[in-house]
PDB file of N, CA and C in Angstrom:
ATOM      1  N   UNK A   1     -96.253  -6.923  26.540  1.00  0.00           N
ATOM      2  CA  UNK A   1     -96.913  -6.038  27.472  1.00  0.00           C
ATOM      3  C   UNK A   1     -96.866  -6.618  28.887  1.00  0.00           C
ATOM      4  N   UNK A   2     -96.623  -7.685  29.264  1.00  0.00           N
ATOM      5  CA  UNK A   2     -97.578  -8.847  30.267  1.00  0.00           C
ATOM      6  C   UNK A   2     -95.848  -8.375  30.779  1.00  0.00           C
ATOM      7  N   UNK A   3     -94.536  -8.217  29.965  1.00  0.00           N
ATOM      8  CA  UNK A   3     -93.000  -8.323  30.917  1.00  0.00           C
ATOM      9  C   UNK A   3     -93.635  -6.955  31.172  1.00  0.00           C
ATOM     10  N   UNK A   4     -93.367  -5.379  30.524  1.00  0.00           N
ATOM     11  CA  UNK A   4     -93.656  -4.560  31.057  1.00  0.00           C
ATOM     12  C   UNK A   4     -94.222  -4.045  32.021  1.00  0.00           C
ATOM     13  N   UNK A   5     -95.477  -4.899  32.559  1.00  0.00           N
ATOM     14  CA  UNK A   5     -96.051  -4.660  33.999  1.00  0.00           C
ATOM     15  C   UNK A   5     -95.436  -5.411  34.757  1.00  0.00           C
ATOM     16  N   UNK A   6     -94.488  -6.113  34.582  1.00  0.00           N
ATOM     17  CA  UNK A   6     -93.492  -6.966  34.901  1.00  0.00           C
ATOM     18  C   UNK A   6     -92.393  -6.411  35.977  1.00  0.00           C
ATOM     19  N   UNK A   7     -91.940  -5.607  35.058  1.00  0.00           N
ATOM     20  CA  UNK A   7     -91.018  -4.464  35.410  1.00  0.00           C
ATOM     21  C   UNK A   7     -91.377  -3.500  36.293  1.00  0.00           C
ATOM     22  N   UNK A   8     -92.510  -2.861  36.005  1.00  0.00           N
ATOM     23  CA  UNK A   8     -93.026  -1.992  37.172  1.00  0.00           C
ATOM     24  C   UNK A   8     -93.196  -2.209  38.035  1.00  0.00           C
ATOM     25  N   UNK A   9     -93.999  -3.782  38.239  1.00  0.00           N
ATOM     26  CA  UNK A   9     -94.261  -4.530  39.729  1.00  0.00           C
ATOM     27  C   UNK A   9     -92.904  -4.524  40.535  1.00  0.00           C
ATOM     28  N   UNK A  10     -91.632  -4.782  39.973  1.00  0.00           N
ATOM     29  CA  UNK A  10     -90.450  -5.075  40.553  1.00  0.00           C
ATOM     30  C   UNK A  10     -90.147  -3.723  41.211  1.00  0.00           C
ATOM     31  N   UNK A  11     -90.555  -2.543  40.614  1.00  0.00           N
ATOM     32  CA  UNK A  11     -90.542  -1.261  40.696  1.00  0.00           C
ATOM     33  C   UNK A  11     -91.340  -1.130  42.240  1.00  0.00           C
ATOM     34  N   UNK A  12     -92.272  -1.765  42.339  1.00  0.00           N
ATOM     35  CA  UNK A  12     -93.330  -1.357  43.280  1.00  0.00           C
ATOM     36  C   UNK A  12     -94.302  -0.623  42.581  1.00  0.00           C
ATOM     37  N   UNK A  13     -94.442  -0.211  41.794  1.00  0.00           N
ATOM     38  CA  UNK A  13     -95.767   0.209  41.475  1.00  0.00           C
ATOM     39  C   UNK A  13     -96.810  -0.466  40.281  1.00  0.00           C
ATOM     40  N   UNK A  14     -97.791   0.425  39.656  1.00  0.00           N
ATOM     41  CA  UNK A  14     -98.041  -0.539  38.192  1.00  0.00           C
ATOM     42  C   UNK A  14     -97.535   0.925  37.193  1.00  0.00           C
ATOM     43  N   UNK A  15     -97.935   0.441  35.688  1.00  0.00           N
ATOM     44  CA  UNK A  15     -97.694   0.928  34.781  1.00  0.00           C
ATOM     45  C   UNK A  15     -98.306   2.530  34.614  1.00  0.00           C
ATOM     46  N   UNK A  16     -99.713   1.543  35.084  1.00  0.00           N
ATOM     47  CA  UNK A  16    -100.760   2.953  35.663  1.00  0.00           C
ATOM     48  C   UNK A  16    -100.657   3.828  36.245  1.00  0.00           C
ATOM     49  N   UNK A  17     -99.987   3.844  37.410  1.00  0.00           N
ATOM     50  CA  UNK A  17     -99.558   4.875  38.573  1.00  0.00           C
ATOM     51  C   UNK A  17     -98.577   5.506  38.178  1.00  0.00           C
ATOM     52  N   UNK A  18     -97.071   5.170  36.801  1.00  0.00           N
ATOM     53  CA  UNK A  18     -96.083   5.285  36.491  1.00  0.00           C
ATOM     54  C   UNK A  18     -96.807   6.577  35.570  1.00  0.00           C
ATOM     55  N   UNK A  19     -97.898   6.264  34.866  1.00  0.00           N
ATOM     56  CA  UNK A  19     -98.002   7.352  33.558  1.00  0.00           C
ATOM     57  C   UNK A  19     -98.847   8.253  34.314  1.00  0.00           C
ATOM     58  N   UNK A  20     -99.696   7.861  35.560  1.00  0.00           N
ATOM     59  CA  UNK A  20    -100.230   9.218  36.188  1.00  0.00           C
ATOM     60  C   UNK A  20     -99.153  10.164  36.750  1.00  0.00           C
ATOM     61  N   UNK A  21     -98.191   9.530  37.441  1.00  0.00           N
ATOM     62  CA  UNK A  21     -97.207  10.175  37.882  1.00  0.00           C
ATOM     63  C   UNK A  21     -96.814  10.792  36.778  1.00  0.00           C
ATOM     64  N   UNK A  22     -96.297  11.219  35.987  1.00  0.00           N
ATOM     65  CA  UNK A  22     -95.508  11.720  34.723  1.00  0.00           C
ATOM     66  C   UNK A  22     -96.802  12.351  33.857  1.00  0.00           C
ATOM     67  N   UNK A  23     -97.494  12.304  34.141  1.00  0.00           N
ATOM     68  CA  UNK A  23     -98.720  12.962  33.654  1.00  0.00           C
ATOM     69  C   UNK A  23     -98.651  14.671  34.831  1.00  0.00           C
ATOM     70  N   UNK A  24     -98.739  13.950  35.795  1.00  0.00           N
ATOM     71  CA  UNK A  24     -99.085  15.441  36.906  1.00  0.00           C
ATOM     72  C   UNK A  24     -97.646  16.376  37.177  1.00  0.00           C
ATOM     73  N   UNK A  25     -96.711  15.659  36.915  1.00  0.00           N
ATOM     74  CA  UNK A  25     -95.327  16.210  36.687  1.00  0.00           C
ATOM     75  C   UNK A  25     -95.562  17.021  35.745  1.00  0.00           C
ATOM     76  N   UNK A  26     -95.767  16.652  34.811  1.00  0.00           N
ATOM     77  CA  UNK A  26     -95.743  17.692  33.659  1.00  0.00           C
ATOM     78  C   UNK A  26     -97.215  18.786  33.615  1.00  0.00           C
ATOM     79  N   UNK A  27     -98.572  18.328  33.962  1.00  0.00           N
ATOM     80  CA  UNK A  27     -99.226  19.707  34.617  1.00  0.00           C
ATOM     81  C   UNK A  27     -98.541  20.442  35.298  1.00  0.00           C
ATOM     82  N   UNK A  28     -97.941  19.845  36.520  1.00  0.00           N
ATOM     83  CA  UNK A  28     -97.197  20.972  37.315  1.00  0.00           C
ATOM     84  C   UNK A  28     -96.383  21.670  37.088  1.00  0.00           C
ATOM     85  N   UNK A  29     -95.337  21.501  36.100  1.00  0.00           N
ATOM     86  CA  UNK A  29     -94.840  22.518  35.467  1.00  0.00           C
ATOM     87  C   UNK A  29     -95.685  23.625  34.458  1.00  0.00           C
ATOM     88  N   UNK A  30     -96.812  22.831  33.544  1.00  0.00           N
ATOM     89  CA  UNK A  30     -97.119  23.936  33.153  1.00  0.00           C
ATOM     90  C   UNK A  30     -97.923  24.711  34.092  1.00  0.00           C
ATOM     91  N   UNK A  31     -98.333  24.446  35.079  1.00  0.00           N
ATOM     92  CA  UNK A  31     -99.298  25.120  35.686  1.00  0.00           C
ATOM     93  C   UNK A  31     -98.361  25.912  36.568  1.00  0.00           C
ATOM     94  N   UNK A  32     -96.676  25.820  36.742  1.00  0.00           N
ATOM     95  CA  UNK A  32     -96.433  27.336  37.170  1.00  0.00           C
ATOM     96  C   UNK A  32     -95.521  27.919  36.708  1.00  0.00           C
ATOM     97  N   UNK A  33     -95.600  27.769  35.092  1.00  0.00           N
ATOM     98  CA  UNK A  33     -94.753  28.079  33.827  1.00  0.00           C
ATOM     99  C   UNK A  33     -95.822  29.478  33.475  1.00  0.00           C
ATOM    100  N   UNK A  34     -94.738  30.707  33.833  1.00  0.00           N
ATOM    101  CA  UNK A  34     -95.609  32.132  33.507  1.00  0.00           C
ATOM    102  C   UNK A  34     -95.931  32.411  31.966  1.00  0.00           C
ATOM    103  N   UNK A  35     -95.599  31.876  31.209  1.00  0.00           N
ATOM    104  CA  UNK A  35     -95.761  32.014  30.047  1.00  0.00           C
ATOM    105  C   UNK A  35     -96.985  30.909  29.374  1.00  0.00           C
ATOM    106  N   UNK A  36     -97.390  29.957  30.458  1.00  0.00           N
ATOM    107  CA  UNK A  36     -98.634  29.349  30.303  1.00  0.00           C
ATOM    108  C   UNK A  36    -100.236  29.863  31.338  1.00  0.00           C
ATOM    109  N   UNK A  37     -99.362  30.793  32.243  1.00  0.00           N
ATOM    110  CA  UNK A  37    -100.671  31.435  32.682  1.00  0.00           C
ATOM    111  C   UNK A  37    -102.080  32.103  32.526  1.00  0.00           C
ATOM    112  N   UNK A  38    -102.276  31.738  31.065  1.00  0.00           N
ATOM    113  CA  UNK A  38    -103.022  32.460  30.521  1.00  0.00           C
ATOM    114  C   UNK A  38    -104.109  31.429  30.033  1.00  0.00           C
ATOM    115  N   UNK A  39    -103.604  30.271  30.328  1.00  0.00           N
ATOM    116  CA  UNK A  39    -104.364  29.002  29.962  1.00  0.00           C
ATOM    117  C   UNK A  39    -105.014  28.274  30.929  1.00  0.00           C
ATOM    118  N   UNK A  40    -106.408  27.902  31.340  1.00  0.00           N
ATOM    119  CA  UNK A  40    -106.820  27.732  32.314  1.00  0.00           C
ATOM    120  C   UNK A  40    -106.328  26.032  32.541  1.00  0.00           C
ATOM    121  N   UNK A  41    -107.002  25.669  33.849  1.00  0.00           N
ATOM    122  CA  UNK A  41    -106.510  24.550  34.356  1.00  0.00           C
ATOM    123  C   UNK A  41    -106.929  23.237  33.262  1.00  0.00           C
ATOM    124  N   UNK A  42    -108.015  23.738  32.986  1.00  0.00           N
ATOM    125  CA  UNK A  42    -109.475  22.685  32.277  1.00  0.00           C
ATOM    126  C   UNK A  42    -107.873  22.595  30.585  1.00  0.00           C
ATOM    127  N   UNK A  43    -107.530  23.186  30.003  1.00  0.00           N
ATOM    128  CA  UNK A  43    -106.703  23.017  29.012  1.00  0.00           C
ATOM    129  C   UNK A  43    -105.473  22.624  29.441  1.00  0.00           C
ATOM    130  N   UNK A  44    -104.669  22.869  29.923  1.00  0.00           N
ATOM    131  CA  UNK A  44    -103.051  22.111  30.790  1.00  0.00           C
ATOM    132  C   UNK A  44    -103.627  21.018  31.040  1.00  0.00           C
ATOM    133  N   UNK A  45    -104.899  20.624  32.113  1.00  0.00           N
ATOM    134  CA  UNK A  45    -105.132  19.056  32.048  1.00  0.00           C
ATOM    135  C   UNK A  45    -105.273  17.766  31.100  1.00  0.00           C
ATOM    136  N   UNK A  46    -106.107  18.802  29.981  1.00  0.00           N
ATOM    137  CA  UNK A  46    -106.616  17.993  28.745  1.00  0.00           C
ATOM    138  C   UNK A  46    -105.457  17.668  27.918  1.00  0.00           C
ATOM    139  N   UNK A  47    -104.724  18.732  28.031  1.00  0.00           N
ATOM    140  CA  UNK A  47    -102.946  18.711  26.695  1.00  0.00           C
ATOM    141  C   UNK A  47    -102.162  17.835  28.072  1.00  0.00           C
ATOM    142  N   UNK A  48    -102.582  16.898  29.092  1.00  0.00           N
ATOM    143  CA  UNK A  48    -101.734  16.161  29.707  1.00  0.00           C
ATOM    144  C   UNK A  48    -102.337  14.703  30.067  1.00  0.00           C
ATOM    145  N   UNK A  49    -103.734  14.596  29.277  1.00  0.00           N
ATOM    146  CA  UNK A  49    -104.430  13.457  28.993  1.00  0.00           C
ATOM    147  C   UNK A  49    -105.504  13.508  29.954  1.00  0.00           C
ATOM    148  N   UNK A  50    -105.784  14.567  31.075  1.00  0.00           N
ATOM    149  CA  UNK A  50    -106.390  14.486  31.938  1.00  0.00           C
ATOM    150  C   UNK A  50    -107.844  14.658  31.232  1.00  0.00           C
ATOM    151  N   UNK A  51    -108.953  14.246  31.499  1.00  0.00           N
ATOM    152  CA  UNK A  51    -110.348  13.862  31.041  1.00  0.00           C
ATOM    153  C   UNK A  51    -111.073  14.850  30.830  1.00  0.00           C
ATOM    154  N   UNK A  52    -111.137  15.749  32.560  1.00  0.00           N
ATOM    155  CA  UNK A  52    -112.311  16.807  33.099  1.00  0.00           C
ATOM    156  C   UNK A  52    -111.040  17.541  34.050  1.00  0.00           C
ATOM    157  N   UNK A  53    -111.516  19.075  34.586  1.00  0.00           N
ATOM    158  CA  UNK A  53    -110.537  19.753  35.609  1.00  0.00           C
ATOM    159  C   UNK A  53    -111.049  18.920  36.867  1.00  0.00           C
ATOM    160  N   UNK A  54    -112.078  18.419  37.175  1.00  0.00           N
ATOM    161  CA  UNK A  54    -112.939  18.301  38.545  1.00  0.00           C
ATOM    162  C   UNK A  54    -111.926  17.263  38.240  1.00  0.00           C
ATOM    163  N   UNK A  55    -112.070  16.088  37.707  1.00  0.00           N
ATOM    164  CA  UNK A  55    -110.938  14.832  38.697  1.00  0.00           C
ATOM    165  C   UNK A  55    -109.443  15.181  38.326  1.00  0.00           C
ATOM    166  N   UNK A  56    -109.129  15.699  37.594  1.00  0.00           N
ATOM    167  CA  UNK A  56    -107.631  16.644  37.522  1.00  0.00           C
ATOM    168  C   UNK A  56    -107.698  16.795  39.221  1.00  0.00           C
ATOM    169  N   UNK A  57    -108.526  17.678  39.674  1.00  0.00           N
ATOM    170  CA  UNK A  57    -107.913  18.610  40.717  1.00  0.00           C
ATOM    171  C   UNK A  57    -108.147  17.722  41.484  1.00  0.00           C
ATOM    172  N   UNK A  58    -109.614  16.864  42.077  1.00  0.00           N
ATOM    173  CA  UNK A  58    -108.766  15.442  42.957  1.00  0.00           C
ATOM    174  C   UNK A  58    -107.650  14.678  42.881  1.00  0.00           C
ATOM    175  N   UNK A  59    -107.469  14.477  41.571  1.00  0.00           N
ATOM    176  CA  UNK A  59    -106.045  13.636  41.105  1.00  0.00           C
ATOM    177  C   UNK A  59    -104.716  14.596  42.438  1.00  0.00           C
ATOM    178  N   UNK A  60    -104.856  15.691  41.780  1.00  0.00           N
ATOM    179  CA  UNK A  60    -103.820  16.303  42.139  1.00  0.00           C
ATOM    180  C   UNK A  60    -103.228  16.762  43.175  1.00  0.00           C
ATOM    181  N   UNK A  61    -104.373  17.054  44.413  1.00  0.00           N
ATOM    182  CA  UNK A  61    -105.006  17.227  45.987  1.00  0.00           C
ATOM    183  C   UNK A  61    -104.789  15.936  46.524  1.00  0.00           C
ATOM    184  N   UNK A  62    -104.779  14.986  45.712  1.00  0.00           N
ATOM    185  CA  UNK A  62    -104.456  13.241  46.405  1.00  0.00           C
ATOM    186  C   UNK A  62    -103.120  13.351  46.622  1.00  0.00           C
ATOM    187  N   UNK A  63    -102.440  13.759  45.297  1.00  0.00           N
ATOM    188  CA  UNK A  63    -101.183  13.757  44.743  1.00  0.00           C
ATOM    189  C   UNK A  63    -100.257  14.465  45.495  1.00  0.00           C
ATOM    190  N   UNK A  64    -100.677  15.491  45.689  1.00  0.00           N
ATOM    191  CA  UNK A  64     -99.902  16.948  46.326  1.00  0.00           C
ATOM    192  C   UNK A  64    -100.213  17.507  47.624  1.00  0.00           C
ATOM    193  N   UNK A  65    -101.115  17.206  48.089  1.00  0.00           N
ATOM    194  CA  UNK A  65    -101.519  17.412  49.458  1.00  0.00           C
ATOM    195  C   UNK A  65    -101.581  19.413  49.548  1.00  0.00           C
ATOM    196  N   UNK A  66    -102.420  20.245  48.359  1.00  0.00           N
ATOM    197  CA  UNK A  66    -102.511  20.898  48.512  1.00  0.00           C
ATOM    198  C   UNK A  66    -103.540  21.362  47.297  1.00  0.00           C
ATOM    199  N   UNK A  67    -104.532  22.343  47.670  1.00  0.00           N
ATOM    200  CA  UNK A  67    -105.405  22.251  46.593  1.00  0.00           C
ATOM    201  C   UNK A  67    -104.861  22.991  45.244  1.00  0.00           C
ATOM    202  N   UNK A  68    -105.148  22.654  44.290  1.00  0.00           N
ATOM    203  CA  UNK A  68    -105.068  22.865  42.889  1.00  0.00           C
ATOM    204  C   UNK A  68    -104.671  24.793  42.436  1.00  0.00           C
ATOM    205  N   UNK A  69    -105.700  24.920  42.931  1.00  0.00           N
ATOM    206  CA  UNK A  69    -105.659  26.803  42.855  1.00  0.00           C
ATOM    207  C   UNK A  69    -104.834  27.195  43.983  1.00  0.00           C
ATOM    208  N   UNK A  70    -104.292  27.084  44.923  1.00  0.00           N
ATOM    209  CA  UNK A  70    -103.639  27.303  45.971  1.00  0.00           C
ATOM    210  C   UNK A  70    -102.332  27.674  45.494  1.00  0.00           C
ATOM    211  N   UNK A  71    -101.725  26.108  45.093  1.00  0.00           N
ATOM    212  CA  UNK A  71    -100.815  25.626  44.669  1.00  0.00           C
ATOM    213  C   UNK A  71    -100.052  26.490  43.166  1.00  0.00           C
ATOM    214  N   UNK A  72    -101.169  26.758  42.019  1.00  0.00           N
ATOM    215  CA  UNK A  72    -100.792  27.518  41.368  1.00  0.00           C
ATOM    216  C   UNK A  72    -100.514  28.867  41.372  1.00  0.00           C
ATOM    217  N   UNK A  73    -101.148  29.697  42.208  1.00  0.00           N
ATOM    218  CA  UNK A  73    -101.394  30.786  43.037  1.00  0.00           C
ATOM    219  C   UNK A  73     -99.664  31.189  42.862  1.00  0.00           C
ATOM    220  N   UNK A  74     -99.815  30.561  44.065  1.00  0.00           N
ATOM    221  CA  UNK A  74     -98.314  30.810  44.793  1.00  0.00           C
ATOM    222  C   UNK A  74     -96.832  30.697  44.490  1.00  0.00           C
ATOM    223  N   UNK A  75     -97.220  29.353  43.123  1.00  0.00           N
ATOM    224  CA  UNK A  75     -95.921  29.167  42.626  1.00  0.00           C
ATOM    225  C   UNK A  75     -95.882  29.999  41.529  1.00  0.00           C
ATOM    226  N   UNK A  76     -97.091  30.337  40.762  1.00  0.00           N
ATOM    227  CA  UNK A  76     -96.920  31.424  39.726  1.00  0.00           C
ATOM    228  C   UNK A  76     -95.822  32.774  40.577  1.00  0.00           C
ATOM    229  N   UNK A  77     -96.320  33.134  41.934  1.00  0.00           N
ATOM    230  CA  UNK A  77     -96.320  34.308  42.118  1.00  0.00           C
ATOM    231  C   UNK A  77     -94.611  34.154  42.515  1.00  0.00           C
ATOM    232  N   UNK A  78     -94.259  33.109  43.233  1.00  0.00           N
ATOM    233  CA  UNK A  78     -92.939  32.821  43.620  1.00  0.00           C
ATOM    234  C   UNK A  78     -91.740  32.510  41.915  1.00  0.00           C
ATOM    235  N   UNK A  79     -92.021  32.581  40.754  1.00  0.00           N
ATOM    236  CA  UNK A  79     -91.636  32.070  39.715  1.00  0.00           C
ATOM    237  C   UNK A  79     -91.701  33.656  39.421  1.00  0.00           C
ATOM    238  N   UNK A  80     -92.747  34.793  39.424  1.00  0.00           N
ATOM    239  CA  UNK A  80     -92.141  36.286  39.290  1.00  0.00           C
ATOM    240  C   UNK A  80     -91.700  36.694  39.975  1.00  0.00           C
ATOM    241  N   UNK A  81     -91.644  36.424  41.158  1.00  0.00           N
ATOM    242  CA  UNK A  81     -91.012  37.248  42.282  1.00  0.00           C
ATOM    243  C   UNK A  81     -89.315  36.623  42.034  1.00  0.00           C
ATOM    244  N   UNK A  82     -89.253  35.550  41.742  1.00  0.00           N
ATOM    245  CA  UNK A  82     -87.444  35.211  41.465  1.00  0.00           C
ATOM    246  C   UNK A  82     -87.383  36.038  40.269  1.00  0.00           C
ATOM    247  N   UNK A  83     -87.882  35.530  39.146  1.00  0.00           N
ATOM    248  CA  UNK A  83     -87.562  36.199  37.695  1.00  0.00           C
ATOM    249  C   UNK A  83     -87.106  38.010  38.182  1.00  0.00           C
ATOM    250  N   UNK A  84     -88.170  38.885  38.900  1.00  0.00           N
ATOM    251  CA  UNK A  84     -87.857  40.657  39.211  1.00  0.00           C
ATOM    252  C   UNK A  84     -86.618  40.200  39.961  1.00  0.00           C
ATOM    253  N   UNK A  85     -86.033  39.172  40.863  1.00  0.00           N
ATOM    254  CA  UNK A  85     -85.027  39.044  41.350  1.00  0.00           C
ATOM    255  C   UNK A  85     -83.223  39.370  40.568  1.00  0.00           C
ATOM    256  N   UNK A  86     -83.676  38.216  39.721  1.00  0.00           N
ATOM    257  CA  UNK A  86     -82.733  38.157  39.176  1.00  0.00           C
ATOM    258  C   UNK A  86     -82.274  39.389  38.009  1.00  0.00           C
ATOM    259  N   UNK A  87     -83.479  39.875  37.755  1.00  0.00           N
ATOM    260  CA  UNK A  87     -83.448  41.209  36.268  1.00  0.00           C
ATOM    261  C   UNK A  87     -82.910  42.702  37.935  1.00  0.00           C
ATOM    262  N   UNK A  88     -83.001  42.568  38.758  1.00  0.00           N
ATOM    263  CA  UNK A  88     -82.946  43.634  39.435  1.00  0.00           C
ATOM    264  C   UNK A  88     -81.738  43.720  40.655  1.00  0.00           C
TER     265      UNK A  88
END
């Protein structure tokens, strides 16, 4: 374990920051995956190890520099607006 944080340090980061990162990657897809829209934030966080939505959405506002509902909003709406694109 002790080389593994080993490796990351060489990386610049820690191990920690490596699995948050790859943690919010993958919320963010489901959160503007239309076929998961039906699932609130509080469940996409939890199925991505996240605890509670309240530090999810700080996590993510740190992360992204845009708030949580904003962010899904828009990319949901930009993810149908291509999809009618392409069928039309």
């Amino acid at each position: 374990m002790r080389y593994l944080h080993h490796l990351f340090q060489y990386e610049g980061q820690s191990l920690g920051q490596y699995i948050r990162h790859q943690r919010l990657e993958r919320c963010r897809a489901d959160l503007t995956d239309p076929l998961l829209s039906n699932q609130s934030v509080a469940q996409i966080a939890a199925r991505c190890g996240f605890a509670d939505a309240a530090s999810f959405n700080r996590v993510f506002k740190t992360a992204y520099s845009v708030p949580l509902g904003d962010y899904r909003t828009s990319r949901l709406r930009d993810r149908v607006d291509d999809r009618r694109a392409l069928q039309g």
